[in-house]
C-alpha atoms as a PDB file:
ATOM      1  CA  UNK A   1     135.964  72.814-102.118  1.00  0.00           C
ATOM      2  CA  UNK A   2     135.659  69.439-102.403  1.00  0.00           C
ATOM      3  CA  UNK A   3     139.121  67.601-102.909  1.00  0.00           C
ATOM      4  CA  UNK A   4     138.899  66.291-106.514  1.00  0.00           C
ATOM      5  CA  UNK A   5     138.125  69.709-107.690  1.00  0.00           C
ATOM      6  CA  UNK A   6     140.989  71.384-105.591  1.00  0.00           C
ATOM      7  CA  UNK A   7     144.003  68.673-106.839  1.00  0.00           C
ATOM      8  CA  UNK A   8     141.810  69.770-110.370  1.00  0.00           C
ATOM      9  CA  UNK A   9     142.898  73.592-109.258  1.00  0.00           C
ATOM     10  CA  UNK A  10     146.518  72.890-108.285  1.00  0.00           C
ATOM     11  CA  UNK A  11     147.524  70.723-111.178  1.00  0.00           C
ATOM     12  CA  UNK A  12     146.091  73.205-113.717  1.00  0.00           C
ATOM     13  CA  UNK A  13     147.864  76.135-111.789  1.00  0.00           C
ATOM     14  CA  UNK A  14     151.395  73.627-112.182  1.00  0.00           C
ATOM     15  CA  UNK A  15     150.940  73.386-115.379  1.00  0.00           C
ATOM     16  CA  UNK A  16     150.495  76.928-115.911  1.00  0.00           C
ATOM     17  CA  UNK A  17     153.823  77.650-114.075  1.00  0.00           C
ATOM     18  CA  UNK A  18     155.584  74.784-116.325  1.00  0.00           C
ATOM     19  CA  UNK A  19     154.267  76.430-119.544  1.00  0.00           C
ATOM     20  CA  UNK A  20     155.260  80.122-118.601  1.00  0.00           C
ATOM     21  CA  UNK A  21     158.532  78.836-117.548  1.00  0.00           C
ATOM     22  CA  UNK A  22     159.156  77.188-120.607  1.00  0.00           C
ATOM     23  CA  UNK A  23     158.269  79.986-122.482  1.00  0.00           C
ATOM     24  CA  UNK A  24     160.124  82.490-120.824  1.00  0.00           C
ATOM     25  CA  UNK A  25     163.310  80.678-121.722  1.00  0.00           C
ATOM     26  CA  UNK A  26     162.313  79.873-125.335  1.00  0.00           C
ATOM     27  CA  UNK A  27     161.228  83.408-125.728  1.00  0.00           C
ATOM     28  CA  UNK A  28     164.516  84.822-123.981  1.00  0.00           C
ATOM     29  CA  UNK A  29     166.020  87.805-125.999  1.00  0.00           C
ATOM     30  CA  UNK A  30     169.601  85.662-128.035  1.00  0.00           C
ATOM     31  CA  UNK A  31     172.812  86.974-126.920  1.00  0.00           C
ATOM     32  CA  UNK A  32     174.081  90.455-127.630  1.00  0.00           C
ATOM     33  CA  UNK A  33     176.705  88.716-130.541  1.00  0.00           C
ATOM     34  CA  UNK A  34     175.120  85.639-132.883  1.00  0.00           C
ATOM     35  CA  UNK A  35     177.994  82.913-134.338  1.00  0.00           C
ATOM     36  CA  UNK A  36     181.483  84.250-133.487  1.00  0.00           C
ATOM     37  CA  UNK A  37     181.436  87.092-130.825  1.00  0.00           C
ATOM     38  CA  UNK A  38     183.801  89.961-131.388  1.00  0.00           C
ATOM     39  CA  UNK A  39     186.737  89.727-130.107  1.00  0.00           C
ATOM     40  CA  UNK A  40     186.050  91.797-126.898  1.00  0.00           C
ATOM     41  CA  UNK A  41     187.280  94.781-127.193  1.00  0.00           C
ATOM     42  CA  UNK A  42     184.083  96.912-126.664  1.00  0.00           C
ATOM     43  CA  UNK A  43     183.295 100.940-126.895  1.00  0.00           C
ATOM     44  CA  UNK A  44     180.110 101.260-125.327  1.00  0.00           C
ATOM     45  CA  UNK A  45     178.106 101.112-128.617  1.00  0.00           C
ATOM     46  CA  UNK A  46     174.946  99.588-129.781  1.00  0.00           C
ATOM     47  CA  UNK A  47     176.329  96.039-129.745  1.00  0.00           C
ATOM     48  CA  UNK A  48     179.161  96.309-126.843  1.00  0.00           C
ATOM     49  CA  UNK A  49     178.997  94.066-123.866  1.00  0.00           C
ATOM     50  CA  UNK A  50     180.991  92.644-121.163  1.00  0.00           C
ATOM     51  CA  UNK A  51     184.230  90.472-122.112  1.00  0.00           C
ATOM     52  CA  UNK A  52     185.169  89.970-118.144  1.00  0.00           C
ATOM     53  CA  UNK A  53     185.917  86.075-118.018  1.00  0.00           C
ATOM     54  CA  UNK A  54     189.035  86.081-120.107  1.00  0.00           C
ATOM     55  CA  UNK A  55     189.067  82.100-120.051  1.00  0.00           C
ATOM     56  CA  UNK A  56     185.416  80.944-120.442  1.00  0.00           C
ATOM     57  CA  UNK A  57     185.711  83.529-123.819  1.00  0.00           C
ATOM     58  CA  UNK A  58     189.142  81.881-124.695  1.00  0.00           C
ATOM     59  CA  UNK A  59     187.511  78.270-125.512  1.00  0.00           C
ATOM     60  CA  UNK A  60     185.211  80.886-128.435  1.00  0.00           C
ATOM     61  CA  UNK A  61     188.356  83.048-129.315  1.00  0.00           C
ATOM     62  CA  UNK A  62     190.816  80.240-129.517  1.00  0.00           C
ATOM     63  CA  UNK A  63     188.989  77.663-131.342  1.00  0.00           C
ATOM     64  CA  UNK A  64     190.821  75.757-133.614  1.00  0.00           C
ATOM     65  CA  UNK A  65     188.008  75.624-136.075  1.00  0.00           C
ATOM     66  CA  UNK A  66     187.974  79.419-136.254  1.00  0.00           C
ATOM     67  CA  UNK A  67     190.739  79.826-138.316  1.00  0.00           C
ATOM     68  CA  UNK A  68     189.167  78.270-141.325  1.00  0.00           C
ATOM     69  CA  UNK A  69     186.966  81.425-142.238  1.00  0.00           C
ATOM     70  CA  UNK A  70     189.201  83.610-140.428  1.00  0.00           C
ATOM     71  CA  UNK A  71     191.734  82.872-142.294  1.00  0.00           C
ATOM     72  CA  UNK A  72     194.713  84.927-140.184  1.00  0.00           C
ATOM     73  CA  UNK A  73     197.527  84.049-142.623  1.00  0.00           C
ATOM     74  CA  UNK A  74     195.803  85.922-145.757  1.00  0.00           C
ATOM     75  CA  UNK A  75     194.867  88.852-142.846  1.00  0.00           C
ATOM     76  CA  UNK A  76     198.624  88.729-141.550  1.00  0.00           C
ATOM     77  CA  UNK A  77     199.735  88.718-145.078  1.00  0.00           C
ATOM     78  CA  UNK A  78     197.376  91.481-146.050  1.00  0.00           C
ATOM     79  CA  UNK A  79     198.946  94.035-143.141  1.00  0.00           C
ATOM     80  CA  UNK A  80     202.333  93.590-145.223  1.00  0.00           C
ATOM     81  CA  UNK A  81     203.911  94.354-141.668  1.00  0.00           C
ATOM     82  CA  UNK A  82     207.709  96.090-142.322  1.00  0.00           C
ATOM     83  CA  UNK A  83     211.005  93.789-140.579  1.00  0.00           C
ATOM     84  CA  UNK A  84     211.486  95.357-137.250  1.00  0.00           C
ATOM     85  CA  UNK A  85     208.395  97.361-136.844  1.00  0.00           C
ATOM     86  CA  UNK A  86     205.602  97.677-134.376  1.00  0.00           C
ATOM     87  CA  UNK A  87     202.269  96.693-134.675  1.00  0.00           C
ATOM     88  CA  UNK A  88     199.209  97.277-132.556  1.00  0.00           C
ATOM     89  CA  UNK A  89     195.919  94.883-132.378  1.00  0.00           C
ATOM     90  CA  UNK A  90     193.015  97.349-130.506  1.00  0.00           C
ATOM     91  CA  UNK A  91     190.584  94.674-129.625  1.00  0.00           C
ATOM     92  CA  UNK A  92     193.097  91.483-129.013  1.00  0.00           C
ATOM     93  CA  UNK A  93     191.552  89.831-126.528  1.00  0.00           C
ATOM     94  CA  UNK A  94     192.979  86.591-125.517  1.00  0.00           C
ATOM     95  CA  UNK A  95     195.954  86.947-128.393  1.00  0.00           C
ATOM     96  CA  UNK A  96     194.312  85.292-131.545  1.00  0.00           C
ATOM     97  CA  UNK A  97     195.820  87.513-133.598  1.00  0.00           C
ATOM     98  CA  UNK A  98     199.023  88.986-131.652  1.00  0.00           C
ATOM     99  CA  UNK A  99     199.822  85.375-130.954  1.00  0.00           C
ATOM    100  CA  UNK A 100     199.982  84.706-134.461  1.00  0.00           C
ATOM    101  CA  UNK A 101     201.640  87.784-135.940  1.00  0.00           C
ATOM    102  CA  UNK A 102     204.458  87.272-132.865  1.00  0.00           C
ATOM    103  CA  UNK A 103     205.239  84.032-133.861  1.00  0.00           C
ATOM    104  CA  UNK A 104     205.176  84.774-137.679  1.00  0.00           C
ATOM    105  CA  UNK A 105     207.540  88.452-137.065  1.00  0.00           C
ATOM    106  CA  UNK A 106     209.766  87.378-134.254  1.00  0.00           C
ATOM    107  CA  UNK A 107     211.423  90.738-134.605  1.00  0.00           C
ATOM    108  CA  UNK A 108     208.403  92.791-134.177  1.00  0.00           C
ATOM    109  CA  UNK A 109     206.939  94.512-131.291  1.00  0.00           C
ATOM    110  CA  UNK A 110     203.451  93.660-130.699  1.00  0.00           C
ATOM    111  CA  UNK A 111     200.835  95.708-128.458  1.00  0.00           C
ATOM    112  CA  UNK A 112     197.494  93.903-127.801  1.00  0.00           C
ATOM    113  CA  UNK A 113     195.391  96.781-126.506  1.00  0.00           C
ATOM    114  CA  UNK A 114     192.076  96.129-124.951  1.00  0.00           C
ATOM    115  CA  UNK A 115     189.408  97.590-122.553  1.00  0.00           C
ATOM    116  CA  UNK A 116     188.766  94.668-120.613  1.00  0.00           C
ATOM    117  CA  UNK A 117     191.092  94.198-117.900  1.00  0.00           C
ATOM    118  CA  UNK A 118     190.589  90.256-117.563  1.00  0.00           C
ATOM    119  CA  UNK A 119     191.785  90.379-121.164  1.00  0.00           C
ATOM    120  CA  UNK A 120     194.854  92.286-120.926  1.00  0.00           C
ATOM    121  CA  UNK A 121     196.069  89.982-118.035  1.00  0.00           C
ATOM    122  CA  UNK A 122     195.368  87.249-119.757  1.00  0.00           C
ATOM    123  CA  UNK A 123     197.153  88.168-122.802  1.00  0.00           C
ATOM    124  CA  UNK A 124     200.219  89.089-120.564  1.00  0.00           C
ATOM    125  CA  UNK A 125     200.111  85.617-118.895  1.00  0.00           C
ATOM    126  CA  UNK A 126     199.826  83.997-122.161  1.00  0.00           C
ATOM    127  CA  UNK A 127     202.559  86.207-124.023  1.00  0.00           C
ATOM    128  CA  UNK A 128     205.162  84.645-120.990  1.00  0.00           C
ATOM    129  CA  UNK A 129     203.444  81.262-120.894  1.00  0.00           C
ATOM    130  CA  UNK A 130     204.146  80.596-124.317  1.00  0.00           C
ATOM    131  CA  UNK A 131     207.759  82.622-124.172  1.00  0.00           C
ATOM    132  CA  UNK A 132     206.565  85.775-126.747  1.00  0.00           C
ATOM    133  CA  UNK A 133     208.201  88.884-124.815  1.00  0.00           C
ATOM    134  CA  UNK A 134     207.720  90.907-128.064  1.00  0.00           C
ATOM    135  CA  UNK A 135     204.168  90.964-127.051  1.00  0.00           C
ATOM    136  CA  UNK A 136     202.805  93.409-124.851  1.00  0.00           C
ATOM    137  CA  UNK A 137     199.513  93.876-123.148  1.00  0.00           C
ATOM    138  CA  UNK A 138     197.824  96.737-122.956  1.00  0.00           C
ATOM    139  CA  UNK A 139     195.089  98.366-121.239  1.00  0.00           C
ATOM    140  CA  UNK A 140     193.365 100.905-123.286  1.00  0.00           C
ATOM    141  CA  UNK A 141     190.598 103.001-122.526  1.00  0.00           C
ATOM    142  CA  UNK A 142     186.780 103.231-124.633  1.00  0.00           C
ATOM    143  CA  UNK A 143     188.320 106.465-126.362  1.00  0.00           C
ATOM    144  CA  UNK A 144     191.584 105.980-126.478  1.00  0.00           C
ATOM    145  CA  UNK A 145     193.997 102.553-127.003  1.00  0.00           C
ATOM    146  CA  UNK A 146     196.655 104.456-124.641  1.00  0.00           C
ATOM    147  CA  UNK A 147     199.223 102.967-126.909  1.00  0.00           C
ATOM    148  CA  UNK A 148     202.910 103.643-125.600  1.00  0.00           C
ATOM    149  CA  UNK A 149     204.629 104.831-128.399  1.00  0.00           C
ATOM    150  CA  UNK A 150     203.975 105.286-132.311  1.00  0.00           C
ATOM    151  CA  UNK A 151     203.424 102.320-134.513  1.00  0.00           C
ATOM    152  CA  UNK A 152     203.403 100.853-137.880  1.00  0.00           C
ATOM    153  CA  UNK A 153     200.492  99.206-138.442  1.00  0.00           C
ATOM    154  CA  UNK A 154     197.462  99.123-136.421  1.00  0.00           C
ATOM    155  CA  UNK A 155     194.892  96.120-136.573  1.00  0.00           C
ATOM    156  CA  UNK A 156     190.935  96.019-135.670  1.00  0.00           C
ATOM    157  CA  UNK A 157     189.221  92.958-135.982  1.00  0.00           C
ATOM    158  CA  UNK A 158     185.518  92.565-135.173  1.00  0.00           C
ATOM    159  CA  UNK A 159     185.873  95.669-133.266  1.00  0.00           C
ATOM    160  CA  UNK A 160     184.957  98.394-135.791  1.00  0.00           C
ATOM    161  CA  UNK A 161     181.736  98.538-135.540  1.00  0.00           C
ATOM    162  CA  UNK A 162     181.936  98.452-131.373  1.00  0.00           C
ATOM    163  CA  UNK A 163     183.363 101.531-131.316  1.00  0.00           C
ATOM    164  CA  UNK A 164     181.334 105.226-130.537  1.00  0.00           C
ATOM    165  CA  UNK A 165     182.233 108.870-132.843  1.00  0.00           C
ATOM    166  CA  UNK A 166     184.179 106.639-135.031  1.00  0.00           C
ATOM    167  CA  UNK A 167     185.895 109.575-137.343  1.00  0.00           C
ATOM    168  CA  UNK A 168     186.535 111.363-134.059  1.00  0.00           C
ATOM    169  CA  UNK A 169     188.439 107.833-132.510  1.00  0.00           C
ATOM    170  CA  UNK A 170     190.384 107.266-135.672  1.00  0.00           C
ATOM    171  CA  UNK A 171     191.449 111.202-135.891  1.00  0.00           C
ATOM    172  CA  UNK A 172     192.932 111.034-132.261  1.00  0.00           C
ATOM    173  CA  UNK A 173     194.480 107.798-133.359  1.00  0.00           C
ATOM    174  CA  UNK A 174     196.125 109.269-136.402  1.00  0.00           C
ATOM    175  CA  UNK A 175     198.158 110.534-133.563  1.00  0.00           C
ATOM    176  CA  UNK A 176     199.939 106.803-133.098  1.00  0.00           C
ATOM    177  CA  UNK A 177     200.709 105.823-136.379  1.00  0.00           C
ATOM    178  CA  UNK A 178     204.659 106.133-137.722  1.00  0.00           C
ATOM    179  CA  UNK A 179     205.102 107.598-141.179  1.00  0.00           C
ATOM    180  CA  UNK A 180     203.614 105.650-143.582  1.00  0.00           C
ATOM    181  CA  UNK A 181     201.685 103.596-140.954  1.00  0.00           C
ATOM    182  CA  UNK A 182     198.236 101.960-141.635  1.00  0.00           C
ATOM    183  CA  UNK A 183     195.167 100.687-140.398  1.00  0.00           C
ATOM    184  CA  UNK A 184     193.720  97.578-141.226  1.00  0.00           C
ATOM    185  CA  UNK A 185     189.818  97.033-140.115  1.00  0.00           C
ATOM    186  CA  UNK A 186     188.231  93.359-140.823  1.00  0.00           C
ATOM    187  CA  UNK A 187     184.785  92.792-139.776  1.00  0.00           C
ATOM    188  CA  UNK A 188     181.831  91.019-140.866  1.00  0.00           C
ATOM    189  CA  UNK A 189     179.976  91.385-143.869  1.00  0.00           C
ATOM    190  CA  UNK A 190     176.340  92.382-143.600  1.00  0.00           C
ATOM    191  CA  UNK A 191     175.033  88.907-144.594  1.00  0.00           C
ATOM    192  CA  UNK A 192     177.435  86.984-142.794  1.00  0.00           C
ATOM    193  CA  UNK A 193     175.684  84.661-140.161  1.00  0.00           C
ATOM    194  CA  UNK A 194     178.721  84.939-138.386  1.00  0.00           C
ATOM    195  CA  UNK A 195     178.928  88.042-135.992  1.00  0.00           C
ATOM    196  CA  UNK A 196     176.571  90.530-133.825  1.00  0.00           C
ATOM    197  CA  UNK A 197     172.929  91.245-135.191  1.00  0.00           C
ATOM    198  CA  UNK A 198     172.547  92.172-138.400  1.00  0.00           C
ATOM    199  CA  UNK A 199     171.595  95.526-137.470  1.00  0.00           C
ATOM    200  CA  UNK A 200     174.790  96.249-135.741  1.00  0.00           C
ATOM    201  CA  UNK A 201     177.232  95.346-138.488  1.00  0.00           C
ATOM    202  CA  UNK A 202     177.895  97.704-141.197  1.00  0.00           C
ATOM    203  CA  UNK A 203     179.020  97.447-144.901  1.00  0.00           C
ATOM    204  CA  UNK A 204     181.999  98.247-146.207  1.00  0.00           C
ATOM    205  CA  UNK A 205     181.208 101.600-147.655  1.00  0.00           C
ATOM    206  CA  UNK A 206     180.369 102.834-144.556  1.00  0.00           C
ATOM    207  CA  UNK A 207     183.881 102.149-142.814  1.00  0.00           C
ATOM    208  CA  UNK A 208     185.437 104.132-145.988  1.00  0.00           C
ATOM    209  CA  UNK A 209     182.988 106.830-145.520  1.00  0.00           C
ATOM    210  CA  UNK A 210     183.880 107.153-141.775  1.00  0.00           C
ATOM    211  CA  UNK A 211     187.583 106.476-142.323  1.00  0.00           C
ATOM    212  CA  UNK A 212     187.554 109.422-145.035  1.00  0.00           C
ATOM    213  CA  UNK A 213     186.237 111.944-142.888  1.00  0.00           C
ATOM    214  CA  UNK A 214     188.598 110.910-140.387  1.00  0.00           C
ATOM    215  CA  UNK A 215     191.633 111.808-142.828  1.00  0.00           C
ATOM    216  CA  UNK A 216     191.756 108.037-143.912  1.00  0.00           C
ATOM    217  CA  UNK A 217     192.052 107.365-147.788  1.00  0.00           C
ATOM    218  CA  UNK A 218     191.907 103.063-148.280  1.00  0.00           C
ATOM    219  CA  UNK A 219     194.763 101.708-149.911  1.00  0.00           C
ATOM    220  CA  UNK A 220     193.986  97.742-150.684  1.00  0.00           C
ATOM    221  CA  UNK A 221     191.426  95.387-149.613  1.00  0.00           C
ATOM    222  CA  UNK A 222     191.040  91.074-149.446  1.00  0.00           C
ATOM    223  CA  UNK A 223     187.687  89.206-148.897  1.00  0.00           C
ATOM    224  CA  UNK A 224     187.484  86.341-146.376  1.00  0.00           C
ATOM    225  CA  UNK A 225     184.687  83.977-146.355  1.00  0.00           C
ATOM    226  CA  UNK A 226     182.288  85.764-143.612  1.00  0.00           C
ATOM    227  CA  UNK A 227     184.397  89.026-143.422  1.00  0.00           C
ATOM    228  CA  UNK A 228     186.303  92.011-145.327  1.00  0.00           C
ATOM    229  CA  UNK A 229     189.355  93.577-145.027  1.00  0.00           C
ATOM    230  CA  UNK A 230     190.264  97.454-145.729  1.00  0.00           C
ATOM    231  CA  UNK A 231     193.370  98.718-145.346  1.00  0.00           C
ATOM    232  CA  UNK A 232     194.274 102.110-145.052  1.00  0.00           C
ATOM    233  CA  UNK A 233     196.590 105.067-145.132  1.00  0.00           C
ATOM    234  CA  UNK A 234     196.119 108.162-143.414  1.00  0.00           C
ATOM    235  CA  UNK A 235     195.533 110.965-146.116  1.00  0.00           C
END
Protein backbone atom coordinates (compact mmCIF):
# COMPACT_ATOMS: atom_id res chain seq x y z
CA UNK A 1 0.00 0.00 0.00
CA UNK A 2 1.59 2.89 -0.81
CA UNK A 3 2.42 5.14 2.34
CA UNK A 4 0.12 8.18 1.87
CA UNK A 5 -2.79 5.92 1.59
CA UNK A 6 -1.76 3.76 4.70
CA UNK A 7 -1.10 7.07 7.27
CA UNK A 8 -4.80 7.84 5.21
CA UNK A 9 -5.89 4.22 6.86
CA UNK A 10 -4.45 4.73 10.35
CA UNK A 11 -5.60 8.25 10.99
CA UNK A 12 -9.18 7.42 9.90
CA UNK A 13 -9.06 4.18 12.11
CA UNK A 14 -7.76 6.92 15.23
CA UNK A 15 -10.32 8.83 14.69
CA UNK A 16 -12.74 6.15 14.77
CA UNK A 17 -11.38 4.98 18.19
CA UNK A 18 -11.56 8.81 19.48
CA UNK A 19 -15.23 9.07 18.37
CA UNK A 20 -16.41 5.64 19.91
CA UNK A 21 -14.60 6.54 22.97
CA UNK A 22 -16.20 9.67 23.30
CA UNK A 23 -19.36 8.29 22.81
CA UNK A 24 -19.22 5.56 25.04
CA UNK A 25 -18.75 7.96 27.91
CA UNK A 26 -21.39 10.49 26.75
CA UNK A 27 -23.73 7.66 26.19
CA UNK A 28 -22.83 5.96 29.68
CA UNK A 29 -26.04 4.82 31.58
CA UNK A 30 -26.31 8.18 34.77
CA UNK A 31 -25.88 6.91 38.16
CA UNK A 32 -28.30 4.60 39.91
CA UNK A 33 -29.58 7.99 42.21
CA UNK A 34 -29.96 11.61 40.15
CA UNK A 35 -29.47 15.03 42.57
CA UNK A 36 -29.26 13.92 46.23
CA UNK A 37 -28.60 10.10 46.64
CA UNK A 38 -30.48 8.36 49.40
CA UNK A 39 -29.08 8.23 52.28
CA UNK A 40 -27.59 4.67 51.96
CA UNK A 41 -29.39 2.54 53.61
CA UNK A 42 -30.34 0.07 50.77
CA UNK A 43 -32.80 -3.22 50.59
CA UNK A 44 -31.89 -4.77 47.51
CA UNK A 45 -34.69 -3.09 45.45
CA UNK A 46 -35.04 -1.61 42.09
CA UNK A 47 -32.97 1.47 42.93
CA UNK A 48 -30.50 0.02 45.81
CA UNK A 49 -26.80 0.20 45.37
CA UNK A 50 -23.63 0.13 47.17
CA UNK A 51 -23.01 2.87 50.04
CA UNK A 52 -19.36 1.21 50.95
CA UNK A 53 -17.06 4.45 51.12
CA UNK A 54 -18.59 6.01 54.17
CA UNK A 55 -16.36 9.26 53.61
CA UNK A 56 -16.30 9.94 49.83
CA UNK A 57 -20.51 9.72 50.45
CA UNK A 58 -20.10 12.01 53.59
CA UNK A 59 -18.91 15.22 51.43
CA UNK A 60 -22.94 14.38 49.49
CA UNK A 61 -24.65 13.50 52.91
CA UNK A 62 -23.10 16.25 54.93
CA UNK A 63 -23.34 19.14 52.71
CA UNK A 64 -24.05 22.20 54.21
CA UNK A 65 -26.23 23.31 51.37
CA UNK A 66 -28.46 20.28 51.89
CA UNK A 67 -30.21 21.45 54.65
CA UNK A 68 -31.97 24.18 52.82
CA UNK A 69 -34.62 21.80 51.10
CA UNK A 70 -34.15 19.30 53.66
CA UNK A 71 -35.13 21.27 56.03
CA UNK A 72 -34.29 18.80 59.31
CA UNK A 73 -35.65 21.25 61.93
CA UNK A 74 -39.41 21.21 60.45
CA UNK A 75 -38.65 17.07 60.00
CA UNK A 76 -37.25 16.95 63.72
CA UNK A 77 -40.10 19.05 64.76
CA UNK A 78 -42.59 17.01 62.82
CA UNK A 79 -41.46 13.50 64.80
CA UNK A 80 -42.72 15.46 68.05
CA UNK A 81 -40.06 13.08 69.78
CA UNK A 82 -41.30 12.51 73.78
CA UNK A 83 -38.36 13.87 76.72
CA UNK A 84 -36.41 10.81 77.48
CA UNK A 85 -37.39 8.53 74.73
CA UNK A 86 -35.70 6.53 72.05
CA UNK A 87 -35.64 7.07 68.60
CA UNK A 88 -34.40 5.02 65.70
CA UNK A 89 -33.17 6.46 62.09
CA UNK A 90 -33.16 3.01 59.61
CA UNK A 91 -31.13 4.40 56.83
CA UNK A 92 -28.70 7.02 58.85
CA UNK A 93 -25.83 6.80 57.12
CA UNK A 94 -23.11 9.10 58.06
CA UNK A 95 -25.49 10.79 61.01
CA UNK A 96 -27.32 13.67 59.10
CA UNK A 97 -30.15 13.18 60.89
CA UNK A 98 -29.11 11.31 64.30
CA UNK A 99 -26.49 14.00 64.57
CA UNK A 100 -29.04 16.51 64.57
CA UNK A 101 -31.84 15.02 66.65
CA UNK A 102 -28.81 14.11 69.40
CA UNK A 103 -27.80 17.43 69.68
CA UNK A 104 -31.40 18.92 69.67
CA UNK A 105 -32.74 15.87 72.56
CA UNK A 106 -29.65 15.49 74.65
CA UNK A 107 -31.68 13.14 76.78
CA UNK A 108 -32.66 10.81 74.10
CA UNK A 109 -31.30 7.61 72.95
CA UNK A 110 -30.58 7.52 69.38
CA UNK A 111 -30.02 4.26 67.13
CA UNK A 112 -28.71 4.94 63.57
CA UNK A 113 -29.36 1.58 61.94
CA UNK A 114 -27.93 0.82 58.59
CA UNK A 115 -26.92 -2.06 56.20
CA UNK A 116 -23.75 -0.81 55.17
CA UNK A 117 -21.07 -1.62 57.44
CA UNK A 118 -18.66 1.37 56.36
CA UNK A 119 -21.64 3.42 57.51
CA UNK A 120 -22.28 2.12 60.83
CA UNK A 121 -18.52 2.58 61.73
CA UNK A 122 -18.50 5.69 60.61
CA UNK A 123 -21.42 6.85 62.47
CA UNK A 124 -19.85 5.25 65.67
CA UNK A 125 -16.56 7.17 65.07
CA UNK A 126 -18.41 10.28 64.50
CA UNK A 127 -20.99 9.85 67.50
CA UNK A 128 -17.42 9.80 69.89
CA UNK A 129 -15.61 12.30 67.69
CA UNK A 130 -18.04 14.83 68.24
CA UNK A 131 -18.78 13.56 72.11
CA UNK A 132 -22.74 12.24 71.36
CA UNK A 133 -22.73 8.82 73.47
CA UNK A 134 -26.58 8.89 73.24
CA UNK A 135 -26.01 7.82 69.75
CA UNK A 136 -25.61 4.41 68.80
CA UNK A 137 -24.68 2.65 65.64
CA UNK A 138 -26.21 -0.03 64.39
CA UNK A 139 -25.86 -2.68 61.95
CA UNK A 140 -29.08 -3.86 60.59
CA UNK A 141 -29.79 -6.37 58.18
CA UNK A 142 -31.93 -5.90 54.41
CA UNK A 143 -35.04 -7.40 56.38
CA UNK A 144 -34.64 -6.51 59.53
CA UNK A 145 -33.03 -3.08 61.41
CA UNK A 146 -31.93 -5.60 64.35
CA UNK A 147 -32.82 -2.79 66.64
CA UNK A 148 -31.85 -3.58 70.40
CA UNK A 149 -34.71 -2.79 72.24
CA UNK A 150 -38.27 -1.08 71.60
CA UNK A 151 -38.51 2.50 70.58
CA UNK A 152 -40.51 5.57 70.29
CA UNK A 153 -40.28 6.85 67.16
CA UNK A 154 -38.76 5.41 64.18
CA UNK A 155 -37.41 7.62 61.20
CA UNK A 156 -36.88 6.69 57.28
CA UNK A 157 -35.58 9.15 55.13
CA UNK A 158 -34.95 8.54 51.42
CA UNK A 159 -35.04 4.98 52.26
CA UNK A 160 -38.70 4.01 51.72
CA UNK A 161 -38.79 3.33 48.56
CA UNK A 162 -35.26 1.13 48.81
CA UNK A 163 -36.80 -1.25 50.67
CA UNK A 164 -38.32 -4.99 49.22
CA UNK A 165 -42.18 -6.59 50.62
CA UNK A 166 -42.64 -3.29 52.18
CA UNK A 167 -46.06 -4.21 54.27
CA UNK A 168 -44.26 -7.41 55.22
CA UNK A 169 -40.90 -5.11 56.61
CA UNK A 170 -43.09 -2.64 58.40
CA UNK A 171 -45.36 -5.62 60.03
CA UNK A 172 -42.14 -7.29 61.53
CA UNK A 173 -41.17 -3.82 62.56
CA UNK A 174 -44.40 -3.13 64.36
CA UNK A 175 -42.59 -5.47 66.60
CA UNK A 176 -40.03 -2.43 67.82
CA UNK A 177 -42.17 0.30 68.38
CA UNK A 178 -43.19 1.30 72.32
CA UNK A 179 -46.84 2.07 72.92
CA UNK A 180 -47.88 4.80 71.12
CA UNK A 181 -44.70 4.79 68.95
CA UNK A 182 -44.60 6.06 65.29
CA UNK A 183 -43.09 6.02 62.08
CA UNK A 184 -42.17 8.84 60.18
CA UNK A 185 -41.22 8.16 56.26
CA UNK A 186 -39.90 11.37 54.14
CA UNK A 187 -38.96 10.80 50.66
CA UNK A 188 -39.09 12.48 47.46
CA UNK A 189 -41.93 13.59 45.63
CA UNK A 190 -42.50 12.15 42.19
CA UNK A 191 -41.51 15.38 40.37
CA UNK A 192 -38.79 16.29 42.49
CA UNK A 193 -35.44 16.51 40.45
CA UNK A 194 -33.91 15.70 43.52
CA UNK A 195 -33.60 11.85 44.22
CA UNK A 196 -33.33 8.29 42.29
CA UNK A 197 -35.11 7.98 38.78
CA UNK A 198 -38.32 8.94 38.49
CA UNK A 199 -39.45 5.55 38.06
CA UNK A 200 -38.18 4.41 41.35
CA UNK A 201 -39.81 7.00 43.59
CA UNK A 202 -43.31 6.64 44.55
CA UNK A 203 -46.18 9.05 45.57
CA UNK A 204 -47.50 9.51 48.61
CA UNK A 205 -50.60 7.44 48.30
CA UNK A 206 -48.76 4.60 47.70
CA UNK A 207 -46.68 4.67 51.10
CA UNK A 208 -50.31 4.99 52.89
CA UNK A 209 -51.57 2.19 50.87
CA UNK A 210 -48.57 -0.03 51.86
CA UNK A 211 -48.39 1.32 55.41
CA UNK A 212 -52.27 0.39 55.78
CA UNK A 213 -51.96 -3.04 54.88
CA UNK A 214 -49.14 -3.26 57.10
CA UNK A 215 -51.46 -2.25 60.20
CA UNK A 216 -50.29 1.46 59.74
CA UNK A 217 -53.12 4.20 59.88
CA UNK A 218 -51.18 7.99 59.09
CA UNK A 219 -51.60 10.38 61.69
CA UNK A 220 -50.12 13.97 60.32
CA UNK A 221 -48.11 14.98 57.46
CA UNK A 222 -45.63 18.39 56.45
CA UNK A 223 -44.39 19.18 52.86
CA UNK A 224 -40.73 20.12 52.28
CA UNK A 225 -39.61 21.68 49.16
CA UNK A 226 -38.47 18.38 47.09
CA UNK A 227 -39.95 15.87 49.66
CA UNK A 228 -43.05 14.71 51.96
CA UNK A 229 -43.44 13.66 55.22
CA UNK A 230 -46.09 10.98 56.68
CA UNK A 231 -46.25 10.14 59.94
CA UNK A 232 -47.81 7.30 61.34
CA UNK A 233 -49.34 5.22 64.07
CA UNK A 234 -49.64 1.66 64.08
CA UNK A 235 -53.47 0.77 63.88
Amino acid sequence: MPPAAEFTRILLVSLALVVSGCASRTAAPPPPEQGHPPKGHHHGGPAAHRFEDAEQWAARFEDPERDAWQKPDVVISAMDIPPGSRVADIGAATGYFPVRIARAHPDVKVYGVDIEPDMVRYLDERARREGLTHIHAVLGEPGDAKLPEPVDRILLVDTYHHIEERPAYFRALAGSLRAGGRVIVVDFKVDSPLGPRKEHKLAPEQVIEELAAAGYRKVGERELPHQYVLIFERV
